[in-house]
PDB file of N, CA and C in Angstrom:
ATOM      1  N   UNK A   1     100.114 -71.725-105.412  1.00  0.00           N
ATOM      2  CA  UNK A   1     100.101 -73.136-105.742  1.00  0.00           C
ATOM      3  C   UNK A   1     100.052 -73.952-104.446  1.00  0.00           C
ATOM      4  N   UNK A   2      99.518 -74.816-104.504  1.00  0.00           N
ATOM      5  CA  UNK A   2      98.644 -75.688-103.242  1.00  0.00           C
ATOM      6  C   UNK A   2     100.519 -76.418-103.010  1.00  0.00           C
ATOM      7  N   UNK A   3     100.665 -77.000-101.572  1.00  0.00           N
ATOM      8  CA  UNK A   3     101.635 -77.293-101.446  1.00  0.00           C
ATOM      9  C   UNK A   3     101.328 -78.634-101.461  1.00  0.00           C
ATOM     10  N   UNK A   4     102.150 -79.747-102.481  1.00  0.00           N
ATOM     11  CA  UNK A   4     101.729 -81.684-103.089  1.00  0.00           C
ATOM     12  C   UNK A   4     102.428 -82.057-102.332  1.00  0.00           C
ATOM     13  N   UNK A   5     103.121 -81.980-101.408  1.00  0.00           N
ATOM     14  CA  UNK A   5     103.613 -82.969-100.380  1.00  0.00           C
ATOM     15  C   UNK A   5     102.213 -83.086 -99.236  1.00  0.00           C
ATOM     16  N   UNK A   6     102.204 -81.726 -98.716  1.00  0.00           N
ATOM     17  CA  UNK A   6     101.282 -82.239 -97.486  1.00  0.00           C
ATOM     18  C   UNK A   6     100.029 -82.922 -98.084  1.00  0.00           C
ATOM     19  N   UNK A   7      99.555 -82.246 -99.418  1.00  0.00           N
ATOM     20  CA  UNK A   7      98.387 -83.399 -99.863  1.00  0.00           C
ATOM     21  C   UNK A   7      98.507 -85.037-100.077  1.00  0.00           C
ATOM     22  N   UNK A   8     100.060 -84.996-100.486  1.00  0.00           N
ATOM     23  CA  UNK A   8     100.166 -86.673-100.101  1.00  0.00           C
ATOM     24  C   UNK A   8      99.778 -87.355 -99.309  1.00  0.00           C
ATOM     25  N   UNK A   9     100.539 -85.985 -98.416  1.00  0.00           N
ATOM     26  CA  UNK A   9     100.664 -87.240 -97.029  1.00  0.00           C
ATOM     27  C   UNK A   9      99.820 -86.869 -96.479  1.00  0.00           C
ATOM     28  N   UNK A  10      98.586 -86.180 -96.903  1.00  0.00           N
ATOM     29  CA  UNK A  10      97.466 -85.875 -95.781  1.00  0.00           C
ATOM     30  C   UNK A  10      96.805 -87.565 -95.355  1.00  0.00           C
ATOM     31  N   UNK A  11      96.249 -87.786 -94.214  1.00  0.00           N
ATOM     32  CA  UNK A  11      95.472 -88.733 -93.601  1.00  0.00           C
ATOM     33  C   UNK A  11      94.085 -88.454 -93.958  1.00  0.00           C
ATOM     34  N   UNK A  12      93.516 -89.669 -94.572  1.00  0.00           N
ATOM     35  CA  UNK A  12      92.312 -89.882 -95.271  1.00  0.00           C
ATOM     36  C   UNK A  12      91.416 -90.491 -94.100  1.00  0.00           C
ATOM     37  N   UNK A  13      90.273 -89.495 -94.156  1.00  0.00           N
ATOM     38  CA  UNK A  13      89.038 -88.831 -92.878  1.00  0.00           C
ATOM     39  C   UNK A  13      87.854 -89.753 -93.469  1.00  0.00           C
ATOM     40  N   UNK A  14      87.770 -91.258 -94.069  1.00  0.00           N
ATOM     41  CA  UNK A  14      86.101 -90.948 -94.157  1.00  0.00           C
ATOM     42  C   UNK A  14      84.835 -90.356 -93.262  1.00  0.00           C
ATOM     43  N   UNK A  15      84.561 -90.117 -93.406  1.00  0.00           N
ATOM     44  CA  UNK A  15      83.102 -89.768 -93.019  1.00  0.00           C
ATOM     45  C   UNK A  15      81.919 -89.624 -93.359  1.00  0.00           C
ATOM     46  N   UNK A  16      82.017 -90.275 -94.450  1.00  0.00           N
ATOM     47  CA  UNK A  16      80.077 -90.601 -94.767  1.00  0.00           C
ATOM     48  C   UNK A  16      79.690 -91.856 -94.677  1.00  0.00           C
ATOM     49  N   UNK A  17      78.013 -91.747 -94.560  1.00  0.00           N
ATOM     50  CA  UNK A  17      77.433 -92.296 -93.936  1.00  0.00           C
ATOM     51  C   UNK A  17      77.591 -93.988 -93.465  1.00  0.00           C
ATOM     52  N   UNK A  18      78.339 -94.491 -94.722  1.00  0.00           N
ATOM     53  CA  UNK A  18      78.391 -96.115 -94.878  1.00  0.00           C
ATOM     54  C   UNK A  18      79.931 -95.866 -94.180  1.00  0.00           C
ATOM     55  N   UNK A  19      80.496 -94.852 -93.856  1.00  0.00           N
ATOM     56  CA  UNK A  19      81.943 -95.553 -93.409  1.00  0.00           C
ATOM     57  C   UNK A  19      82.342 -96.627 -92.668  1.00  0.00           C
ATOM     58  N   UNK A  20      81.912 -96.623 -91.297  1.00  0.00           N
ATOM     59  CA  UNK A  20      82.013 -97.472 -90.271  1.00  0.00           C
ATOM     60  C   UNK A  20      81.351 -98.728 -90.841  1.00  0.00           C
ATOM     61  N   UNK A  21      80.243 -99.033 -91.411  1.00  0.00           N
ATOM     62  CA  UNK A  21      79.920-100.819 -91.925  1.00  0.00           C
ATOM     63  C   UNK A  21      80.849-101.104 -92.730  1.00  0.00           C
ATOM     64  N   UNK A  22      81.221 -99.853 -93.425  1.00  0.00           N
ATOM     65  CA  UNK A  22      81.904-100.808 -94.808  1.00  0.00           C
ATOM     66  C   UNK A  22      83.393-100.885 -94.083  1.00  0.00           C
ATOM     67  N   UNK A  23      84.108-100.025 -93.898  1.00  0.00           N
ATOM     68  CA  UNK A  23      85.283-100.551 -93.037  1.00  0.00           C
ATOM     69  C   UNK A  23      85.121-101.843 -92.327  1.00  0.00           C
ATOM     70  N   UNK A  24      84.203-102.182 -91.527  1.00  0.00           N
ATOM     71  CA  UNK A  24      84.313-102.870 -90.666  1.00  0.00           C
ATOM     72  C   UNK A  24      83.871-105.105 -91.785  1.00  0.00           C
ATOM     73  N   UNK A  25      83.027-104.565 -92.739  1.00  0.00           N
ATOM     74  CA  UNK A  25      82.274-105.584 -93.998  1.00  0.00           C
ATOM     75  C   UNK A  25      83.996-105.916 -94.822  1.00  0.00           C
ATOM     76  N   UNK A  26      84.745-104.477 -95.017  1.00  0.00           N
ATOM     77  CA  UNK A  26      85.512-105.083 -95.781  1.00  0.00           C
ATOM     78  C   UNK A  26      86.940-106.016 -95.249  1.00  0.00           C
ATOM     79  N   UNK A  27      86.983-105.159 -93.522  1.00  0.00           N
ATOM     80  CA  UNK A  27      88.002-106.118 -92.584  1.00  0.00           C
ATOM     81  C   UNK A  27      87.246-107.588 -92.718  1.00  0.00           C
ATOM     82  N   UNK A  28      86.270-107.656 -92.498  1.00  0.00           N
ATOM     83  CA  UNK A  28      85.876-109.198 -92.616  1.00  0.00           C
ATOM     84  C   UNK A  28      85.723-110.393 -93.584  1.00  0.00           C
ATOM     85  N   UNK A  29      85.766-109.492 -94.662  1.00  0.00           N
ATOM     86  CA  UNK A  29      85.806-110.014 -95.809  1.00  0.00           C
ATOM     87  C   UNK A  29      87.509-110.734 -96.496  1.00  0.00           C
ATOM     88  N   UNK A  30      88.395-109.353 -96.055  1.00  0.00           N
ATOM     89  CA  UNK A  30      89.712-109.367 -96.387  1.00  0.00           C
ATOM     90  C   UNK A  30      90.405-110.504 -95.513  1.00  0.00           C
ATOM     91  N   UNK A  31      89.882-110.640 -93.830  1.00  0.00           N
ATOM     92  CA  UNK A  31      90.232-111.643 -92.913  1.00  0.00           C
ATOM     93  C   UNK A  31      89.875-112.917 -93.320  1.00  0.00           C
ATOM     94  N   UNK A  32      88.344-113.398 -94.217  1.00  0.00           N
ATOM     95  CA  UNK A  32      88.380-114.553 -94.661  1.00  0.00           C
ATOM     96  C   UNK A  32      88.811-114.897 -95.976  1.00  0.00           C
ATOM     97  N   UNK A  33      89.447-114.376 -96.505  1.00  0.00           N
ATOM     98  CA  UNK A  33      89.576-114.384 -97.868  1.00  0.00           C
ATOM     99  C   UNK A  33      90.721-115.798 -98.074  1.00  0.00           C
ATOM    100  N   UNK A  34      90.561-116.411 -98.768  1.00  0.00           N
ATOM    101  CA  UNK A  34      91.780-117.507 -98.934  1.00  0.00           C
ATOM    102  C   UNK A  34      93.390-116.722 -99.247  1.00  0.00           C
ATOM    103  N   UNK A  35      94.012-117.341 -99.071  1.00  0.00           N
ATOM    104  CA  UNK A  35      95.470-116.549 -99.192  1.00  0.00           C
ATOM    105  C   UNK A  35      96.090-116.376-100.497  1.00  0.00           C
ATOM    106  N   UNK A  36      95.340-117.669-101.318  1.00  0.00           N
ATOM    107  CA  UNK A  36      95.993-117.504-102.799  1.00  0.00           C
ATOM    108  C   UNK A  36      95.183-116.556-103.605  1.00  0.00           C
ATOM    109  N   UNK A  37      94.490-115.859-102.933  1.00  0.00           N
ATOM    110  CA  UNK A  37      94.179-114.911-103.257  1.00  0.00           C
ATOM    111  C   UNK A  37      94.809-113.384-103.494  1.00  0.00           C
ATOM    112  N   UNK A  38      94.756-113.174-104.163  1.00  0.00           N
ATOM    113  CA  UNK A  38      96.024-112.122-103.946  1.00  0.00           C
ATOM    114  C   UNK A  38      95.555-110.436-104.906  1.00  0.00           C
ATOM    115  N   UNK A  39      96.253-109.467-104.803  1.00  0.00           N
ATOM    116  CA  UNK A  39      94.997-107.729-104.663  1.00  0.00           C
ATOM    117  C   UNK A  39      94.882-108.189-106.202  1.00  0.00           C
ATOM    118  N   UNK A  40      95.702-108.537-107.292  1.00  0.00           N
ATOM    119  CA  UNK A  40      95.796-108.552-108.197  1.00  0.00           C
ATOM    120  C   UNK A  40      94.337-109.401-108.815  1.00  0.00           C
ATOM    121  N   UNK A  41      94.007-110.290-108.853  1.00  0.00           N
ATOM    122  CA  UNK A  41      92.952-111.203-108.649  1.00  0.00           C
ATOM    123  C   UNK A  41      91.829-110.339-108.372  1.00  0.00           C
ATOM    124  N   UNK A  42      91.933-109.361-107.329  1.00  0.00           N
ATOM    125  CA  UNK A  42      90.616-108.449-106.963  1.00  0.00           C
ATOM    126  C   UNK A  42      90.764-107.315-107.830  1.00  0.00           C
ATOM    127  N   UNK A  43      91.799-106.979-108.315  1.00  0.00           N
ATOM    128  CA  UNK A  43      91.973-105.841-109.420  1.00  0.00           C
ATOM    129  C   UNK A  43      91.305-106.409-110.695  1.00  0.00           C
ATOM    130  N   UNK A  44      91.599-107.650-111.058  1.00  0.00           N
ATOM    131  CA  UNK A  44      90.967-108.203-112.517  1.00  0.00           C
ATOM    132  C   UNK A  44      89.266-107.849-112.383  1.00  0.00           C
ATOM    133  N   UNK A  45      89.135-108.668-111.096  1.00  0.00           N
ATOM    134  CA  UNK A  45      87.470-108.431-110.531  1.00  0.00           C
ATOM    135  C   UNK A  45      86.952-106.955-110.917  1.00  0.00           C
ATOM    136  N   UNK A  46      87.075-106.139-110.424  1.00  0.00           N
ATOM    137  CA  UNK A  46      86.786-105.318-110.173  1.00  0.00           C
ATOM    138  C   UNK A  46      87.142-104.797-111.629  1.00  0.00           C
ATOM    139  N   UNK A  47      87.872-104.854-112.513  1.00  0.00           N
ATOM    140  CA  UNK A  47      87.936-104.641-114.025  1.00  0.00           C
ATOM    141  C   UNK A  47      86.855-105.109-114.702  1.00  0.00           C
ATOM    142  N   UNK A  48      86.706-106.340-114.966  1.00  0.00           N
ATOM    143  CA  UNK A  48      85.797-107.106-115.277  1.00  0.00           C
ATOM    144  C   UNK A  48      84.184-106.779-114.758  1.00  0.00           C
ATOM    145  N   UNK A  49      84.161-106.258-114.017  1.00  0.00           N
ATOM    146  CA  UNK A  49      82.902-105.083-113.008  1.00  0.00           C
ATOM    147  C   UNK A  49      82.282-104.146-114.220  1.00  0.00           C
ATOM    148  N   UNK A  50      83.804-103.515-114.106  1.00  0.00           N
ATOM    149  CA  UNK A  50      83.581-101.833-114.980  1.00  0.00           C
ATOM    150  C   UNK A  50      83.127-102.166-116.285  1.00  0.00           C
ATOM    151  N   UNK A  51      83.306-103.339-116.667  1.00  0.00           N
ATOM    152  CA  UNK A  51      83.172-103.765-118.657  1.00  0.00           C
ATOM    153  C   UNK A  51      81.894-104.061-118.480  1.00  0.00           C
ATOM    154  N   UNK A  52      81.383-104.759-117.573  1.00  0.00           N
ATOM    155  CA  UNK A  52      80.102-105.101-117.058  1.00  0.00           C
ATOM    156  C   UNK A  52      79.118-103.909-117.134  1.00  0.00           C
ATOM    157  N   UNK A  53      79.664-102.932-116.253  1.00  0.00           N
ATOM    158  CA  UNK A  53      78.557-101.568-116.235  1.00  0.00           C
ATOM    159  C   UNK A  53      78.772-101.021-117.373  1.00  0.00           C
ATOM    160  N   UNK A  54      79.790-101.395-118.085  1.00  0.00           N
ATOM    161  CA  UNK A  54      79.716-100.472-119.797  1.00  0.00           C
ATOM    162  C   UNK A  54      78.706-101.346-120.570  1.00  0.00           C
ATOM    163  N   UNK A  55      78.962-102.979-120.499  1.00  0.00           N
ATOM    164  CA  UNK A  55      77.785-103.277-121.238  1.00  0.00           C
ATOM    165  C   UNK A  55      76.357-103.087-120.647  1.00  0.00           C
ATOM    166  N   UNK A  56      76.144-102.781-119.279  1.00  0.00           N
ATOM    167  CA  UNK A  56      74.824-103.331-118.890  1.00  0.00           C
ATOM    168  C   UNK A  56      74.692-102.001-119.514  1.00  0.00           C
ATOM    169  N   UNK A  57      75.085-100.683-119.454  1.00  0.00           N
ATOM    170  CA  UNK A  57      74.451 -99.546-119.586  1.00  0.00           C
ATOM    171  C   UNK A  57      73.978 -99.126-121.148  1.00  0.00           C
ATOM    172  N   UNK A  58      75.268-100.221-122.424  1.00  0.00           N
ATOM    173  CA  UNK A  58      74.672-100.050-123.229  1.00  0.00           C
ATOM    174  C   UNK A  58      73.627-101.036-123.940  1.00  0.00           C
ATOM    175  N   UNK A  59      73.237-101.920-122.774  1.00  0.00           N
ATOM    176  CA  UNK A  59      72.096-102.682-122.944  1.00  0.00           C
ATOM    177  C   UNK A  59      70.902-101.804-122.454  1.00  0.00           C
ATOM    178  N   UNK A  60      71.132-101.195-121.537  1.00  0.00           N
ATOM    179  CA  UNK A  60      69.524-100.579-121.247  1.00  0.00           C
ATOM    180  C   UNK A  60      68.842 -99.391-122.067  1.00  0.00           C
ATOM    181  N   UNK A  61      69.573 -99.355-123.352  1.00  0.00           N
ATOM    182  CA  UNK A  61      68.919 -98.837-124.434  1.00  0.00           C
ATOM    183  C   UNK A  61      67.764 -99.651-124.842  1.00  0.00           C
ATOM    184  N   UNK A  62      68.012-100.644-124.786  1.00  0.00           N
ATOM    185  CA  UNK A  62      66.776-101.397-124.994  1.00  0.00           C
ATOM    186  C   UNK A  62      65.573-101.894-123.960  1.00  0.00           C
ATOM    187  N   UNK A  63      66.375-101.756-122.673  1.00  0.00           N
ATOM    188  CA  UNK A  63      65.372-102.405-121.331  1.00  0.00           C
ATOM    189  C   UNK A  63      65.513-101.362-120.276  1.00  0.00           C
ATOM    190  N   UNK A  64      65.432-100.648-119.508  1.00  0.00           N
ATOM    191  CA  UNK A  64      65.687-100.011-118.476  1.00  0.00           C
ATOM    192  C   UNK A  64      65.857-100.721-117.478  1.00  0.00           C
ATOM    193  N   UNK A  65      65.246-102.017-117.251  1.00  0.00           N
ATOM    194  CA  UNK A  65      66.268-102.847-116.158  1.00  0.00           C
ATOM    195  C   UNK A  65      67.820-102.884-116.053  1.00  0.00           C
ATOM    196  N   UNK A  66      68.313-103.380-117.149  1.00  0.00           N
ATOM    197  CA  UNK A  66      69.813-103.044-117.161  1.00  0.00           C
ATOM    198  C   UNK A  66      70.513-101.993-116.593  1.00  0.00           C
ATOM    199  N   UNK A  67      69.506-101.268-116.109  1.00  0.00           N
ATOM    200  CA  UNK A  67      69.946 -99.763-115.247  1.00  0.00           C
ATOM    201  C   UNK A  67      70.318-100.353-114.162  1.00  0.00           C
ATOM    202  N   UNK A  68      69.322-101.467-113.341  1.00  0.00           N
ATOM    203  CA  UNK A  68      70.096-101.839-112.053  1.00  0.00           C
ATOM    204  C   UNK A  68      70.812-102.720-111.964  1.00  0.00           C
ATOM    205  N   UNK A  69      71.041-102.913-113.287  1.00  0.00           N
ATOM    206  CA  UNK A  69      72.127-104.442-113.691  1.00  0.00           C
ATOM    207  C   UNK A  69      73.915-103.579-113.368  1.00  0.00           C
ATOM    208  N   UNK A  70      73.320-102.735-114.097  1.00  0.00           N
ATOM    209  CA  UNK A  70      74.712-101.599-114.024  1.00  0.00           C
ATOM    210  C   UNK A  70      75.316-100.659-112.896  1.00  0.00           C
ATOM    211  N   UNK A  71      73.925-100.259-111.564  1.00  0.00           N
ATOM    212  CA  UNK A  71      73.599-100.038-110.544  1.00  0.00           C
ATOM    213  C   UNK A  71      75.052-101.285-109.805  1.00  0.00           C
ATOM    214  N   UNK A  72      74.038-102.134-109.535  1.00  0.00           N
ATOM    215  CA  UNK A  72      74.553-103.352-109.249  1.00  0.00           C
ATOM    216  C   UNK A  72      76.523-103.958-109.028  1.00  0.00           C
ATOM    217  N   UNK A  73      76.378-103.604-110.446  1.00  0.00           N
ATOM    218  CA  UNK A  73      77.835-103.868-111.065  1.00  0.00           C
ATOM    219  C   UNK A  73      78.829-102.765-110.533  1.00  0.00           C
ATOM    220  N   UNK A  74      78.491-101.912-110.683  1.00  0.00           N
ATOM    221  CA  UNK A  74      79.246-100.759-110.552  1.00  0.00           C
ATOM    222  C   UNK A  74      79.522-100.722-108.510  1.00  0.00           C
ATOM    223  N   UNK A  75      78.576-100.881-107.937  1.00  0.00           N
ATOM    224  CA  UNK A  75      78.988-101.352-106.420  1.00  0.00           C
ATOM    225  C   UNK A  75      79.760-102.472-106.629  1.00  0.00           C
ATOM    226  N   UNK A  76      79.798-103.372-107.367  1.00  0.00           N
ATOM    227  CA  UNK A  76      80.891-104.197-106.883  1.00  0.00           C
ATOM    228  C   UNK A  76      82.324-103.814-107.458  1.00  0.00           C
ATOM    229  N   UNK A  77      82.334-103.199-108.548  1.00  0.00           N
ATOM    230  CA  UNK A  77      83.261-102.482-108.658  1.00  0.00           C
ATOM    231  C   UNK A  77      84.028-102.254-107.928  1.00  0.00           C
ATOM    232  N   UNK A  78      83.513-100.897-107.204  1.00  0.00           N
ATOM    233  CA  UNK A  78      83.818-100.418-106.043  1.00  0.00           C
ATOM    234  C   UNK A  78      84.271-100.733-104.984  1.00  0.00           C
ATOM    235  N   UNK A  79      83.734-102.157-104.631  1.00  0.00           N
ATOM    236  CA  UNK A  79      83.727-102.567-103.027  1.00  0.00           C
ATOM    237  C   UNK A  79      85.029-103.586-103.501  1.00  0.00           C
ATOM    238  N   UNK A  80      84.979-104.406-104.610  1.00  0.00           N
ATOM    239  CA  UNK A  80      86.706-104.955-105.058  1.00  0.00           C
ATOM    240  C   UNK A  80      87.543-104.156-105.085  1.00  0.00           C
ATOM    241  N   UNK A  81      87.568-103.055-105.546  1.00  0.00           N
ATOM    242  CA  UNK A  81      88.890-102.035-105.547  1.00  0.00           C
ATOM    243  C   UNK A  81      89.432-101.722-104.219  1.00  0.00           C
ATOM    244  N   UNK A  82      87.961-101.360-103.745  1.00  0.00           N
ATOM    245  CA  UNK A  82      88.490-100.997-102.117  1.00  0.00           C
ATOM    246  C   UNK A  82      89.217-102.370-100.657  1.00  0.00           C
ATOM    247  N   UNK A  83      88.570-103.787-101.317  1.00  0.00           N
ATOM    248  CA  UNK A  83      89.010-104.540-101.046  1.00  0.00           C
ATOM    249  C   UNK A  83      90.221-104.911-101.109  1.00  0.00           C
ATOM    250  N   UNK A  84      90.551-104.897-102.429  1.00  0.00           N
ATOM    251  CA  UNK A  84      92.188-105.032-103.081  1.00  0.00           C
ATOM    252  C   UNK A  84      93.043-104.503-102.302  1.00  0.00           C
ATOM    253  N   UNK A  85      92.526-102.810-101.997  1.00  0.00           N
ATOM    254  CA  UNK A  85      93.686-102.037-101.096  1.00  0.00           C
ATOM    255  C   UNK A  85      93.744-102.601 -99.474  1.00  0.00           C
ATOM    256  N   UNK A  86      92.409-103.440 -98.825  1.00  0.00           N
ATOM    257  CA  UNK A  86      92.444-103.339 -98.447  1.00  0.00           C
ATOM    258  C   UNK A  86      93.390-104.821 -98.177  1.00  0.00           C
ATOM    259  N   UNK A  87      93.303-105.747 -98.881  1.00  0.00           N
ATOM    260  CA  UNK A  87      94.543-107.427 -98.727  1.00  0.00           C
ATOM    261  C   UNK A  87      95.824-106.295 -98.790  1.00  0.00           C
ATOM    262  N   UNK A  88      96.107-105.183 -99.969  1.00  0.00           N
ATOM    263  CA  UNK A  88      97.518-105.427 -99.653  1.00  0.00           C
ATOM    264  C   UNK A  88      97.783-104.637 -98.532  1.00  0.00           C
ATOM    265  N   UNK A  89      97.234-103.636 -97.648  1.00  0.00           N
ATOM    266  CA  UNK A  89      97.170-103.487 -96.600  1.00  0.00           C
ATOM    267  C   UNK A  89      97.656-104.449 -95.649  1.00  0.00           C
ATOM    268  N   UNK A  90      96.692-105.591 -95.679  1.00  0.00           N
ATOM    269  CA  UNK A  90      97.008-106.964 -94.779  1.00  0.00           C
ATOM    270  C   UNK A  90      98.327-107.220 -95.327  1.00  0.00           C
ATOM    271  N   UNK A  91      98.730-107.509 -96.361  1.00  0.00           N
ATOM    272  CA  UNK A  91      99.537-108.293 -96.648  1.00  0.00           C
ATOM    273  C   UNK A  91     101.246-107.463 -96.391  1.00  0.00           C
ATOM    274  N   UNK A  92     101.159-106.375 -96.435  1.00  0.00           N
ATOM    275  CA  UNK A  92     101.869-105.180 -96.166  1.00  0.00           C
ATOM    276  C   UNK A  92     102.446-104.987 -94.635  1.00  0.00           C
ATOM    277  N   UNK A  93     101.196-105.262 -93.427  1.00  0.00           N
ATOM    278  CA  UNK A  93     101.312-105.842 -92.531  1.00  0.00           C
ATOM    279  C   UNK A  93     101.940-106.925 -91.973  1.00  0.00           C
ATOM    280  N   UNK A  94     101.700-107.885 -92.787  1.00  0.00           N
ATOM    281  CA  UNK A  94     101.952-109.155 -92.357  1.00  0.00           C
ATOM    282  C   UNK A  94     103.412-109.292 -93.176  1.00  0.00           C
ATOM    283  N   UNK A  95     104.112-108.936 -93.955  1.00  0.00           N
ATOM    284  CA  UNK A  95     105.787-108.696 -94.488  1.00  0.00           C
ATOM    285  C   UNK A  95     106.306-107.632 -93.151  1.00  0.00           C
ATOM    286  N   UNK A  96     105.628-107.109 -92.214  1.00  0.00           N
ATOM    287  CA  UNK A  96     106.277-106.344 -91.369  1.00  0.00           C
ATOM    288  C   UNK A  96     106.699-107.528 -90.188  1.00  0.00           C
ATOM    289  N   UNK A  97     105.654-108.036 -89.696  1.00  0.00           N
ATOM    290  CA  UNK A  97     105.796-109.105 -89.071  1.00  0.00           C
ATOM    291  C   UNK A  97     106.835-110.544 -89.884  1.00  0.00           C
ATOM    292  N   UNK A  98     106.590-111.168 -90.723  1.00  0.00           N
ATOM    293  CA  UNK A  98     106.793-112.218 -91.189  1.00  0.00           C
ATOM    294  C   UNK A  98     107.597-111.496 -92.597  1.00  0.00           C
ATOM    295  N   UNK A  99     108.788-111.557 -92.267  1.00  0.00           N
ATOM    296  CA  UNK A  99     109.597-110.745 -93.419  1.00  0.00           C
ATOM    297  C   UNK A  99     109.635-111.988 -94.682  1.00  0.00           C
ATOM    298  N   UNK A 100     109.457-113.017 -94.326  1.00  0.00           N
ATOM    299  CA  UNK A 100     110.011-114.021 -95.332  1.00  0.00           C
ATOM    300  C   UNK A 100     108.218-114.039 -96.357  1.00  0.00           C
ATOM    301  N   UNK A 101     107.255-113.833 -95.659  1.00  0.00           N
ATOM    302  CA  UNK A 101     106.580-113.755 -96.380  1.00  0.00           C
ATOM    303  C   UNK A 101     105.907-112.722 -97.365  1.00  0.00           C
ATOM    304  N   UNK A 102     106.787-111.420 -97.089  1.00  0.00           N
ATOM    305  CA  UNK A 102     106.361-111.007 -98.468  1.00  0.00           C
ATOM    306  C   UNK A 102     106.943-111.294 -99.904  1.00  0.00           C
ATOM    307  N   UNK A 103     108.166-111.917 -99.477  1.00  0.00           N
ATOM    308  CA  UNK A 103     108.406-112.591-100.720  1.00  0.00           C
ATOM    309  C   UNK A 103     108.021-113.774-101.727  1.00  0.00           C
ATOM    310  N   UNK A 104     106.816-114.206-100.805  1.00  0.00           N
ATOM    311  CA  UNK A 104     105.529-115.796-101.431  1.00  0.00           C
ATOM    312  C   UNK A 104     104.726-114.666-101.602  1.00  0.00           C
ATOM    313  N   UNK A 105     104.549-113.866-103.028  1.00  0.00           N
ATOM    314  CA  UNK A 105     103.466-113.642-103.273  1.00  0.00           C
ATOM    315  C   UNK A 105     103.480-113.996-105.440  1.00  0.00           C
ATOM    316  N   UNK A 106     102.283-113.644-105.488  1.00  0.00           N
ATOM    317  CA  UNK A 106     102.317-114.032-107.120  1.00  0.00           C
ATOM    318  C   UNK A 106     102.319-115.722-107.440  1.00  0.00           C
ATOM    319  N   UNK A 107     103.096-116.383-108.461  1.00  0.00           N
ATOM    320  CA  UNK A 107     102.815-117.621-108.533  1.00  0.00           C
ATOM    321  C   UNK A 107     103.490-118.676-107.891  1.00  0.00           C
ATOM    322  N   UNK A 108     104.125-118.035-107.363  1.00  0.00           N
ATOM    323  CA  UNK A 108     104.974-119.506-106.008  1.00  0.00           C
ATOM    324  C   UNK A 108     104.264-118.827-105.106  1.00  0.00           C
ATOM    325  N   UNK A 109     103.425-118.298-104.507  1.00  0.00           N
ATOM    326  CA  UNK A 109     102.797-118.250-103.616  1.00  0.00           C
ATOM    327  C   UNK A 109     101.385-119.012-103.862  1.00  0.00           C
ATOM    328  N   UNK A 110     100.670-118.797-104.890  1.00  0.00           N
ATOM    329  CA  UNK A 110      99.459-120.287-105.544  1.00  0.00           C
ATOM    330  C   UNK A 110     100.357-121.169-105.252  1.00  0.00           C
ATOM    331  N   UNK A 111     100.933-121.382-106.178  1.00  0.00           N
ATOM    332  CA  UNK A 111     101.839-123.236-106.040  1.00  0.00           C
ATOM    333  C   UNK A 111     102.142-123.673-104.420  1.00  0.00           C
ATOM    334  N   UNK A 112     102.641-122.582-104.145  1.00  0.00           N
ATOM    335  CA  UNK A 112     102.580-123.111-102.398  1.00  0.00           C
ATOM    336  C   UNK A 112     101.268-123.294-101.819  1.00  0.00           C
ATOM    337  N   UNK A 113     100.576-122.555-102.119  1.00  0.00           N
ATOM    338  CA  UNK A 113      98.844-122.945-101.792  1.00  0.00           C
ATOM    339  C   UNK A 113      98.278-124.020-102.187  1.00  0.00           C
ATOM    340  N   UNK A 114      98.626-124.242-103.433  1.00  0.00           N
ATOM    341  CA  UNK A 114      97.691-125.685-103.845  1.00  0.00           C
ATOM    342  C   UNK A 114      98.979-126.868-103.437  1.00  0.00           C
ATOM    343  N   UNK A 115      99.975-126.548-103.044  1.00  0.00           N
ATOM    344  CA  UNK A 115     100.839-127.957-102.425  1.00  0.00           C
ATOM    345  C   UNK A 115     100.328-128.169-100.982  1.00  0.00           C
ATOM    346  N   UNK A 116     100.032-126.816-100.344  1.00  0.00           N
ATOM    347  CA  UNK A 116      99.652-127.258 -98.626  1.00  0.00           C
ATOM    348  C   UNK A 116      98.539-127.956 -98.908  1.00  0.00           C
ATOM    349  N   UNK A 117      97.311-127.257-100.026  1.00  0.00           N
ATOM    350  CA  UNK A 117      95.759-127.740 -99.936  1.00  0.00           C
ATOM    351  C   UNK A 117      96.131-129.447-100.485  1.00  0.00           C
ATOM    352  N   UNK A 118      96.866-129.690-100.786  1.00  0.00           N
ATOM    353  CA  UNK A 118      97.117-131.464-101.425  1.00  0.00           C
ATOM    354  C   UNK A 118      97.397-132.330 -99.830  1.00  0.00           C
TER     355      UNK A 118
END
């Protein structure tokens, strides 16, 4: 039997081909992102993705375009999920530094957002 601790804690190697852009597409993305933004918000996204590629795919019974509708969808899927991990990453970070702020997250953290944006 495989030993589940060290697979936990093994350190995750990408190495194919898109690694380095997309690491580097999704730091930039996650760095501009507004703050009341939050992983949860990119989790809905990225839900709302997957229902997407279920309908586009059972639309292209009728069109075969819907193939790249679903193509399409299904990368963004993807690139929100991986995004998501990658805010609470940031945000995970930034409670190491700024202890008081991991506790502004969820809806007093909006409300504090739309009181600064006023």
């Amino acid at each position: 039997m495989p030993d589940l601790k060290k697979a936990v804690e093994a350190e995750r190697e990408p190495g194919f081909l898109t690694a380095a852009p997309e690491r580097k597409l999704l730091r930039w993305i996650a760095a501009r992102l507004p703050r009341w933004i939050l992983p949860d918000d990119l989790t809905l996204l990225g839900v709302l993705a997957a229902f997407g590629v279920c309908a586009a795919y059972q639309l292209s019974n009728n069109d075969l375009a819907w193939l790249w509708a679903a193509s399409g969808l299904g990368i963004v899927a993807v690139m929100v999920g991986v995004l998501a991990l990658r805010v609470m990453r940031n945000l995970h970070d930034l409670s190491r530094r700024e202890p008081a702020a991991s506790r502004r997250t969820g809806t007093a953290a909006r409300k504090e957002s739309e009181l600064a944006a006023d």
